[in-house]
PDB file of N, CA and C in Angstrom:
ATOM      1  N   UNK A   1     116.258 289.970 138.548  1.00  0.00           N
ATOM      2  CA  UNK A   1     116.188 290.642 137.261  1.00  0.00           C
ATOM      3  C   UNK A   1     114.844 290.422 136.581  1.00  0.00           C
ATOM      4  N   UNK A   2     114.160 289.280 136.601  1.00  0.00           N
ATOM      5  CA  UNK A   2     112.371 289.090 136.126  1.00  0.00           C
ATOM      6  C   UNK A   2     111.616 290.048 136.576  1.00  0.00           C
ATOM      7  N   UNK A   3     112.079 290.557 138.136  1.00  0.00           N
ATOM      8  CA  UNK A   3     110.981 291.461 138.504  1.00  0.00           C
ATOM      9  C   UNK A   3     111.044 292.473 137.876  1.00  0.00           C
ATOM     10  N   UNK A   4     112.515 293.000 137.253  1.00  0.00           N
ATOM     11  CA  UNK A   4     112.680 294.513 137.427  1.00  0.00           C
ATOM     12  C   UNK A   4     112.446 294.657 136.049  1.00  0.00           C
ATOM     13  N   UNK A   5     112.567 293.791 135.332  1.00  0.00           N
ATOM     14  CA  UNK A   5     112.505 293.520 133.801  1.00  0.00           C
ATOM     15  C   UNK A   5     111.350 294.247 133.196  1.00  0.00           C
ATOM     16  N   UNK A   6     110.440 294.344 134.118  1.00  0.00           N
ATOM     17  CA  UNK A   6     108.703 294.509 133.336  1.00  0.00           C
ATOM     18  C   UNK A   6     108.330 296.124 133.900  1.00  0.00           C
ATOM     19  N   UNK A   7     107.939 296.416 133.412  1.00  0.00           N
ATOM     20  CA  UNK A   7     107.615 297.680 134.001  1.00  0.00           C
ATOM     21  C   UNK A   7     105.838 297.768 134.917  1.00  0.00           C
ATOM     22  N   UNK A   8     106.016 298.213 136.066  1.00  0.00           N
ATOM     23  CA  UNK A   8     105.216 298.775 136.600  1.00  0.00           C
ATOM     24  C   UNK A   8     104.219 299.223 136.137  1.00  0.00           C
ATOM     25  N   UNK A   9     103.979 299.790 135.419  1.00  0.00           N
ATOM     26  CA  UNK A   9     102.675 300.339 134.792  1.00  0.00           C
ATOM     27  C   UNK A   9     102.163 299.367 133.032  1.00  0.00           C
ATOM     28  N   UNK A  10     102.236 298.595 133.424  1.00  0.00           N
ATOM     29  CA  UNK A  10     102.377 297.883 132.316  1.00  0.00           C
ATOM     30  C   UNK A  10     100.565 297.025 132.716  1.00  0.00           C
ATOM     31  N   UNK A  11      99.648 297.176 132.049  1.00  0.00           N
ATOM     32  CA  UNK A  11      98.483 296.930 132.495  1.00  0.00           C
ATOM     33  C   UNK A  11      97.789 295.554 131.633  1.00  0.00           C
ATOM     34  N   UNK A  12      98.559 295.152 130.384  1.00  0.00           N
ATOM     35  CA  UNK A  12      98.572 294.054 129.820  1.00  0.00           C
ATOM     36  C   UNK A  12      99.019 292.602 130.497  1.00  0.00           C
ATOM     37  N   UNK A  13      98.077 291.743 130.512  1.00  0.00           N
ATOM     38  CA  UNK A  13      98.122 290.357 130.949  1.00  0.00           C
ATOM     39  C   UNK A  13      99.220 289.488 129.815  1.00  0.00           C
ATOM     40  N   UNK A  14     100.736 289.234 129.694  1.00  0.00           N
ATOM     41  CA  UNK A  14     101.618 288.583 129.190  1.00  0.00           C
ATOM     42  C   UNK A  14     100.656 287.003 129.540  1.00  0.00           C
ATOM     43  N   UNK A  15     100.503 286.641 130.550  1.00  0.00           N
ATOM     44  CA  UNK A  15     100.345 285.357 131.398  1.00  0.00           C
ATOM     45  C   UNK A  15      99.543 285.352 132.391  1.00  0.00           C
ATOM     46  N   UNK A  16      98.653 283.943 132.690  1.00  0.00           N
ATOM     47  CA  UNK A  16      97.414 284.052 133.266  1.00  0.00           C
ATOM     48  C   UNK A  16      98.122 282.693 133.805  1.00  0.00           C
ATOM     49  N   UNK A  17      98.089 282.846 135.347  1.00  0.00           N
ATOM     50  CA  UNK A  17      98.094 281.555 135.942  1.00  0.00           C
ATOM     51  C   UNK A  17      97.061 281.087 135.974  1.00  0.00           C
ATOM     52  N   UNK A  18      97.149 279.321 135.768  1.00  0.00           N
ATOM     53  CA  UNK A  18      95.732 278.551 135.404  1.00  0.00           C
ATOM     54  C   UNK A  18      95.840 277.688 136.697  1.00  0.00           C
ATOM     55  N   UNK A  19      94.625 277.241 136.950  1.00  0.00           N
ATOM     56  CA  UNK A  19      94.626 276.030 138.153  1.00  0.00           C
ATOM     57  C   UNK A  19      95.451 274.923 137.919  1.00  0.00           C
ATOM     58  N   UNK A  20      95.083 274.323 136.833  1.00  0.00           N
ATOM     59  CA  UNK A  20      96.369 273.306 136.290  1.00  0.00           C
ATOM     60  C   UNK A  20      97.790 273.259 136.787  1.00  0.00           C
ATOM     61  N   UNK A  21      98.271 274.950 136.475  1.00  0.00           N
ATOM     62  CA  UNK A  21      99.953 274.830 136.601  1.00  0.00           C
ATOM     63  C   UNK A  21     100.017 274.933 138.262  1.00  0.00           C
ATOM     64  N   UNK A  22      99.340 276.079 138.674  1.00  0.00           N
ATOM     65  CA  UNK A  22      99.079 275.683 140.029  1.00  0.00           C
ATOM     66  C   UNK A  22      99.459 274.684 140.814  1.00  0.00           C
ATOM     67  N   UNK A  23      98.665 273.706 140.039  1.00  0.00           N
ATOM     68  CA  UNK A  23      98.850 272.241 140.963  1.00  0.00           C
ATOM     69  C   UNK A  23      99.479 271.552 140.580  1.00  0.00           C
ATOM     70  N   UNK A  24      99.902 271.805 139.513  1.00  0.00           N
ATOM     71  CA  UNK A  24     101.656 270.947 138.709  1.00  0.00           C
ATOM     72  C   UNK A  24     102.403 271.297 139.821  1.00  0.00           C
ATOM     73  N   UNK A  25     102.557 272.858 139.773  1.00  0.00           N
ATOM     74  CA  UNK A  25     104.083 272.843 140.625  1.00  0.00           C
ATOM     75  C   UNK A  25     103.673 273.009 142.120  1.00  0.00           C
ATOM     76  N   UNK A  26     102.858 273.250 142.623  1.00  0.00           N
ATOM     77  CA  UNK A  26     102.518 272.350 143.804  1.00  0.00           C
ATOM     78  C   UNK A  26     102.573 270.908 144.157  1.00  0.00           C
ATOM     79  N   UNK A  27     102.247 270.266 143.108  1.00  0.00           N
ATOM     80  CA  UNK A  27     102.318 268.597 143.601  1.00  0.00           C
ATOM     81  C   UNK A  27     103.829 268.826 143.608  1.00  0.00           C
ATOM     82  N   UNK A  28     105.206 268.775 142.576  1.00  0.00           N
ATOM     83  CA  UNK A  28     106.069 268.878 142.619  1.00  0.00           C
ATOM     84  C   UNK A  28     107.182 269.591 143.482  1.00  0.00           C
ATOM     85  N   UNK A  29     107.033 270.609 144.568  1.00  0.00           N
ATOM     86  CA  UNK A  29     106.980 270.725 145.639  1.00  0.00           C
ATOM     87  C   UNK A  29     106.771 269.543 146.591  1.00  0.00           C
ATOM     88  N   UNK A  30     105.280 269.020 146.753  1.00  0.00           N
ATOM     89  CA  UNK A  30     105.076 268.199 147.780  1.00  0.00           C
ATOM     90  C   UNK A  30     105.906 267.098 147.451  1.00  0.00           C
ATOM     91  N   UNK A  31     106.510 266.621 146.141  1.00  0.00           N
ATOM     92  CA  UNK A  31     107.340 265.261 145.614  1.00  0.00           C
ATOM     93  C   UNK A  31     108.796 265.573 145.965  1.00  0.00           C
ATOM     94  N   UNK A  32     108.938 266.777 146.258  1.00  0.00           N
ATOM     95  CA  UNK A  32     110.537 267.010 146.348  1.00  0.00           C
ATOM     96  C   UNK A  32     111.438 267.173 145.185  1.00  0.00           C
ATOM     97  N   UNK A  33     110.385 267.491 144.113  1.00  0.00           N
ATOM     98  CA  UNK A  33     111.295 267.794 142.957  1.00  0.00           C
ATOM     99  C   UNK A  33     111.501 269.351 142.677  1.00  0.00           C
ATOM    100  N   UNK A  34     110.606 270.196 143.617  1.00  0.00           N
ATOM    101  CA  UNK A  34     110.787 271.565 144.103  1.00  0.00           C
ATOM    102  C   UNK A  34     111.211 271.956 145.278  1.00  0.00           C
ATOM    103  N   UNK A  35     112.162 272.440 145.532  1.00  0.00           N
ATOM    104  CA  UNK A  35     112.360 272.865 147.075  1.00  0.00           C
ATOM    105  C   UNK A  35     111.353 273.901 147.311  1.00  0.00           C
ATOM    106  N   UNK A  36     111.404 274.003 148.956  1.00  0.00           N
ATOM    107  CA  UNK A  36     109.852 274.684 149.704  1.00  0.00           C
ATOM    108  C   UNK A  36     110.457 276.143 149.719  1.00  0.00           C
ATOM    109  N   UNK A  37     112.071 276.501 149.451  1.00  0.00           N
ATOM    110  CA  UNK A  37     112.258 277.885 149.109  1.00  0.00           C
ATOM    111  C   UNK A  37     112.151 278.716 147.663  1.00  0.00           C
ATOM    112  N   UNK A  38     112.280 277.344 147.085  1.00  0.00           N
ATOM    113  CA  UNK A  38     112.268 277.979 145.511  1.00  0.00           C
ATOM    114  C   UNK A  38     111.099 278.256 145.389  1.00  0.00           C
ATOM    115  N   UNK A  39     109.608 277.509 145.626  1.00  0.00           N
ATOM    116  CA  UNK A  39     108.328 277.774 145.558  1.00  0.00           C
ATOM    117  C   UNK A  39     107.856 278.851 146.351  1.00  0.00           C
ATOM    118  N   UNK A  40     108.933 279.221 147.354  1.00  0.00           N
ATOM    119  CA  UNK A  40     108.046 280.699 147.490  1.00  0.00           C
ATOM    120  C   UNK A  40     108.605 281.945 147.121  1.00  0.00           C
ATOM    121  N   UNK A  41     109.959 281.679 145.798  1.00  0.00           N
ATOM    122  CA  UNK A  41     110.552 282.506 145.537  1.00  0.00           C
ATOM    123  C   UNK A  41     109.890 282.804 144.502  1.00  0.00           C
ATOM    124  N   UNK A  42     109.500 281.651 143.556  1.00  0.00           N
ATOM    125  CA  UNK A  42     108.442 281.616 142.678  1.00  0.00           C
ATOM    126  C   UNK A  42     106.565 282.466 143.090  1.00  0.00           C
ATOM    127  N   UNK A  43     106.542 281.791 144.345  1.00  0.00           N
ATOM    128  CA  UNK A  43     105.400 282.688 144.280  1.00  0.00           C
ATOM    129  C   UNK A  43     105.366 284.455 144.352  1.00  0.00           C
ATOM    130  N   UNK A  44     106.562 284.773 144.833  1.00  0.00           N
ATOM    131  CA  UNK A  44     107.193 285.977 145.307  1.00  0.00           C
ATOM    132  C   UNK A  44     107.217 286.541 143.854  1.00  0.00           C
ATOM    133  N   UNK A  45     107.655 285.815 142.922  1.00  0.00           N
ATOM    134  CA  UNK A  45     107.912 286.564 141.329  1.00  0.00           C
ATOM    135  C   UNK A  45     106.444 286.922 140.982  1.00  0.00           C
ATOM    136  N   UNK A  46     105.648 285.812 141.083  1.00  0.00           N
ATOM    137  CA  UNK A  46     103.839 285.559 140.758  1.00  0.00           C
ATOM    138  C   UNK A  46     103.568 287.059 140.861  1.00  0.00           C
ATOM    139  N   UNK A  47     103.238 287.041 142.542  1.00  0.00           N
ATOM    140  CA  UNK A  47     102.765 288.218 143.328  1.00  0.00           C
ATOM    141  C   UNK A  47     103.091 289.747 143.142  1.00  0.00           C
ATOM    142  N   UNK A  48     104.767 289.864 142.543  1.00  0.00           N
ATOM    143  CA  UNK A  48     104.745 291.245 142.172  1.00  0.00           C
ATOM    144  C   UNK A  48     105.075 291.760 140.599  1.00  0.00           C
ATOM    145  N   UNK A  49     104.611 290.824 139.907  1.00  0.00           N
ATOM    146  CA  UNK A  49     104.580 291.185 138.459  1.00  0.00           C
ATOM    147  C   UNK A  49     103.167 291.504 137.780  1.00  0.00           C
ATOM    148  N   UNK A  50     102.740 292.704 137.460  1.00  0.00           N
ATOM    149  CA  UNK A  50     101.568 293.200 136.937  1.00  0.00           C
ATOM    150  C   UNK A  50     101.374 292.270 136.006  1.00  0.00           C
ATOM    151  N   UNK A  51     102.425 291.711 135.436  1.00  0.00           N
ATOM    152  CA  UNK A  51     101.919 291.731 133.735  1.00  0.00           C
ATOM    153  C   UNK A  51     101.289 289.936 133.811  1.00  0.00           C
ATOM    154  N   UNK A  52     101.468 289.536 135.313  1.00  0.00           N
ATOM    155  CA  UNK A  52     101.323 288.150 135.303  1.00  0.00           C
ATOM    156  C   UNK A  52      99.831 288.397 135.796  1.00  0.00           C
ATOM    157  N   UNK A  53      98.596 287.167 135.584  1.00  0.00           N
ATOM    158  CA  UNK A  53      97.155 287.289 136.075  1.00  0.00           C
ATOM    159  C   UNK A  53      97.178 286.483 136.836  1.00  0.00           C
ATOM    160  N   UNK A  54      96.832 286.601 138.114  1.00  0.00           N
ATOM    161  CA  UNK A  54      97.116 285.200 139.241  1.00  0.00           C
ATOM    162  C   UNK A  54      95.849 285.801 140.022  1.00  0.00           C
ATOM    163  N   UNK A  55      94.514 286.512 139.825  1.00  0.00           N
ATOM    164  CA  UNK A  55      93.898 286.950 140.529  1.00  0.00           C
ATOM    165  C   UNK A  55      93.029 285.972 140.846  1.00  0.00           C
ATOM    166  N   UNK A  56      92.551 284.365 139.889  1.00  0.00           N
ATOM    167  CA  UNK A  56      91.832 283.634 140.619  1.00  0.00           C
ATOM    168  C   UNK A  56      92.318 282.701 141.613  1.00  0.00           C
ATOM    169  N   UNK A  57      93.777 283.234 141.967  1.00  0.00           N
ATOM    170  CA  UNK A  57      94.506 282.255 142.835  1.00  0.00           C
ATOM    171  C   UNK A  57      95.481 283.013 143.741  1.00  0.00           C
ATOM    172  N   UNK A  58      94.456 283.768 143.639  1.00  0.00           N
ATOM    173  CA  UNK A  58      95.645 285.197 144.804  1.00  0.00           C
ATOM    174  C   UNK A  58      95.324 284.607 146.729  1.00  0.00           C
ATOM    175  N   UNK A  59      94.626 284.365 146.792  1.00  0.00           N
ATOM    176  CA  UNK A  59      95.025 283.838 148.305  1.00  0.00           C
ATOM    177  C   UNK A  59      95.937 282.747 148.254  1.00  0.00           C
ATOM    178  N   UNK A  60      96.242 281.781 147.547  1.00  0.00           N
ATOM    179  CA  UNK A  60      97.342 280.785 147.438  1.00  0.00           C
ATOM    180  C   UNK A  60      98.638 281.583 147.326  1.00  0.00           C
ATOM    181  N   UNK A  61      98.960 282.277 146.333  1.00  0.00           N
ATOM    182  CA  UNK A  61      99.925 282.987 146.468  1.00  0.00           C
ATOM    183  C   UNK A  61     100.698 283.745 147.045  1.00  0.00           C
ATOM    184  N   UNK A  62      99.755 284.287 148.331  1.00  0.00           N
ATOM    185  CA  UNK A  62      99.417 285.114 149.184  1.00  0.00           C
ATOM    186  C   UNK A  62     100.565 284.510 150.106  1.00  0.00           C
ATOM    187  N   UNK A  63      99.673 283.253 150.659  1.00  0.00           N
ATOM    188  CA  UNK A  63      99.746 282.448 151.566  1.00  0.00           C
ATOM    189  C   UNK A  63     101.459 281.692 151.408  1.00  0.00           C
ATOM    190  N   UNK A  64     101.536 281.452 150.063  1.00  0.00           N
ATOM    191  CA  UNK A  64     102.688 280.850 149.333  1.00  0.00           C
ATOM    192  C   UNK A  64     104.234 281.669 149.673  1.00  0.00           C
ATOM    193  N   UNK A  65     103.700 283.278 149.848  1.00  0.00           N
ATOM    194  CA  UNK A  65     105.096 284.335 149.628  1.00  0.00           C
ATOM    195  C   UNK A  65     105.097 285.325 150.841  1.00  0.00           C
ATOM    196  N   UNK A  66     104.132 284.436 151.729  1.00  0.00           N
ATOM    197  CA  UNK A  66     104.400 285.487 153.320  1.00  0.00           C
ATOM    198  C   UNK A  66     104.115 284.850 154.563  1.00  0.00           C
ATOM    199  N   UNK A  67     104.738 283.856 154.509  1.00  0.00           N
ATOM    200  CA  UNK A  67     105.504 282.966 155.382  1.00  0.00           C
ATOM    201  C   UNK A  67     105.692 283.515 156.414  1.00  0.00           C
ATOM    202  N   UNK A  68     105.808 284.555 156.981  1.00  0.00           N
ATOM    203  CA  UNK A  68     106.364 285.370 158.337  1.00  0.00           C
ATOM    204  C   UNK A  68     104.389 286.022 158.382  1.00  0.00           C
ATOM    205  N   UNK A  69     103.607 285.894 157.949  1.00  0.00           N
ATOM    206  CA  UNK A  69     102.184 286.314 158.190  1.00  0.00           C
ATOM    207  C   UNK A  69     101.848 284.775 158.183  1.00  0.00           C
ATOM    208  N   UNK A  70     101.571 284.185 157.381  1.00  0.00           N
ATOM    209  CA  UNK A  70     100.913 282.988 157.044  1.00  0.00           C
ATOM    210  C   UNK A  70     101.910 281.730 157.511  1.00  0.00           C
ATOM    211  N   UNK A  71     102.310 281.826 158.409  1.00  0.00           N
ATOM    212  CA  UNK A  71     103.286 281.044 159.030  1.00  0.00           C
ATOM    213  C   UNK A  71     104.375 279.876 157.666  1.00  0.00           C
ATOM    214  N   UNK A  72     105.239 278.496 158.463  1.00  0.00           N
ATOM    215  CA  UNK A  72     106.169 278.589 158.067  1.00  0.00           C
ATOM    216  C   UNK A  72     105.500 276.917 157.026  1.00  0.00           C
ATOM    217  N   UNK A  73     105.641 277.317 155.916  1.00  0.00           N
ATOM    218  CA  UNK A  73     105.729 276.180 154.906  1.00  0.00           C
ATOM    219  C   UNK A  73     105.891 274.988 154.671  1.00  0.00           C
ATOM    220  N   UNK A  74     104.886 274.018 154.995  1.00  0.00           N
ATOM    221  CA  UNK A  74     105.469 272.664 155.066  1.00  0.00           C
ATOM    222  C   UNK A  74     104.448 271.801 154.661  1.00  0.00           C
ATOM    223  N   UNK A  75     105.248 270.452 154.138  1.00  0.00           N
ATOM    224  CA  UNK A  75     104.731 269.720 153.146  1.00  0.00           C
ATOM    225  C   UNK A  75     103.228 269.355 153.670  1.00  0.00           C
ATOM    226  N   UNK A  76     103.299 268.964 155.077  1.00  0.00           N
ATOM    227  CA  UNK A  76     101.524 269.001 155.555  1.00  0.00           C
ATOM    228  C   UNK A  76     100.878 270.340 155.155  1.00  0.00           C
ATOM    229  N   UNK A  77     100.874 271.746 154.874  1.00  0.00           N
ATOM    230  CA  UNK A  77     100.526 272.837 154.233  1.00  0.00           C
ATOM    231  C   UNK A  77     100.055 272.732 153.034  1.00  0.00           C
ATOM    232  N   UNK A  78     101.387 271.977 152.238  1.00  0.00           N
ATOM    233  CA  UNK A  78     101.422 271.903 150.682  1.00  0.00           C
ATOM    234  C   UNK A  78     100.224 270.662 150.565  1.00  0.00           C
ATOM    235  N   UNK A  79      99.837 269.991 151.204  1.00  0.00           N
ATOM    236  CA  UNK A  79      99.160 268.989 151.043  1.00  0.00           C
ATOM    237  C   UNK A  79      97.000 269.217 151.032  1.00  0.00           C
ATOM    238  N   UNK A  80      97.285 270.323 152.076  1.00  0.00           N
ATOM    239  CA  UNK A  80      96.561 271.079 152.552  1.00  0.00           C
ATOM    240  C   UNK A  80      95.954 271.939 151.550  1.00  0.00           C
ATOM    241  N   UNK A  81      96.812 272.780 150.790  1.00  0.00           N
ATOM    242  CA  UNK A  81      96.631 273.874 149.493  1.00  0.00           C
ATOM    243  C   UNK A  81      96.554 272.754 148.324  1.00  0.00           C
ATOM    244  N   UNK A  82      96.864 271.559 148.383  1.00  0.00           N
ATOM    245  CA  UNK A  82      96.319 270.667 146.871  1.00  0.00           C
ATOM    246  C   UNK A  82      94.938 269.956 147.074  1.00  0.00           C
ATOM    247  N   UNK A  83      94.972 269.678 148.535  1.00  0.00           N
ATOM    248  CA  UNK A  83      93.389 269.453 148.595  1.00  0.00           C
ATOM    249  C   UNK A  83      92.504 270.602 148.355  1.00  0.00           C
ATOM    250  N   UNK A  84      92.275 271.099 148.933  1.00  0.00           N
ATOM    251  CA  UNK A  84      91.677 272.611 148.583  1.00  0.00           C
ATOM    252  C   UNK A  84      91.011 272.998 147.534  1.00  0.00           C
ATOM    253  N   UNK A  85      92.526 272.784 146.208  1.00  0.00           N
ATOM    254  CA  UNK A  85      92.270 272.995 145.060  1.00  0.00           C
ATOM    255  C   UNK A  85      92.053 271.931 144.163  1.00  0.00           C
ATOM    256  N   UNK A  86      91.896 270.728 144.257  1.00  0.00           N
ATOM    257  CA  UNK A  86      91.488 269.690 143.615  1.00  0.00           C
ATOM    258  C   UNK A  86      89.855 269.692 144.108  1.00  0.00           C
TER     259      UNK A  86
END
């Protein structure tokens, strides 16, 4: 229902993902206080909502919500995408 909520042509930025939260809920993931499906259900919301700005972190997201391209998700990955970005 979040996705469908917003409309498509909607060209206003509501929300700008920042590096910060990024790596909040990435570390939290790698701690196990996120499961590795919810975080890419989450990135899955990121990726197809206009109204969200995630463009300085669109290959993470990318990478985060296509798991069957970018193979399969795991905490050596997640560890991988916080080095990166630290």
């Amino acid at each position: 229902s979040v996705i469908v909520s917003t409309a498509a042509s909607n060209k206003i930025y509501l929300y700008t993902l920042t590096k910060p939260v990024l790596i909040n809920v990435l570390t939290r993931c790698f701690n196990k206080e996120i499961d590795i499906d919810d975080l890419q259900l989450w990135a899955n919301v990121i990726e197809s909502r206009d109204d969200i700005n995630c463009a300085e972190h669109e290959g993470v997201i990318y990478a985060l919500s296509n798991s069957e391209q970018m193979g399969e998700l795991t905490h050596q990955k997640l560890a991988q995408l916080l080095k990166l970005l630290q």
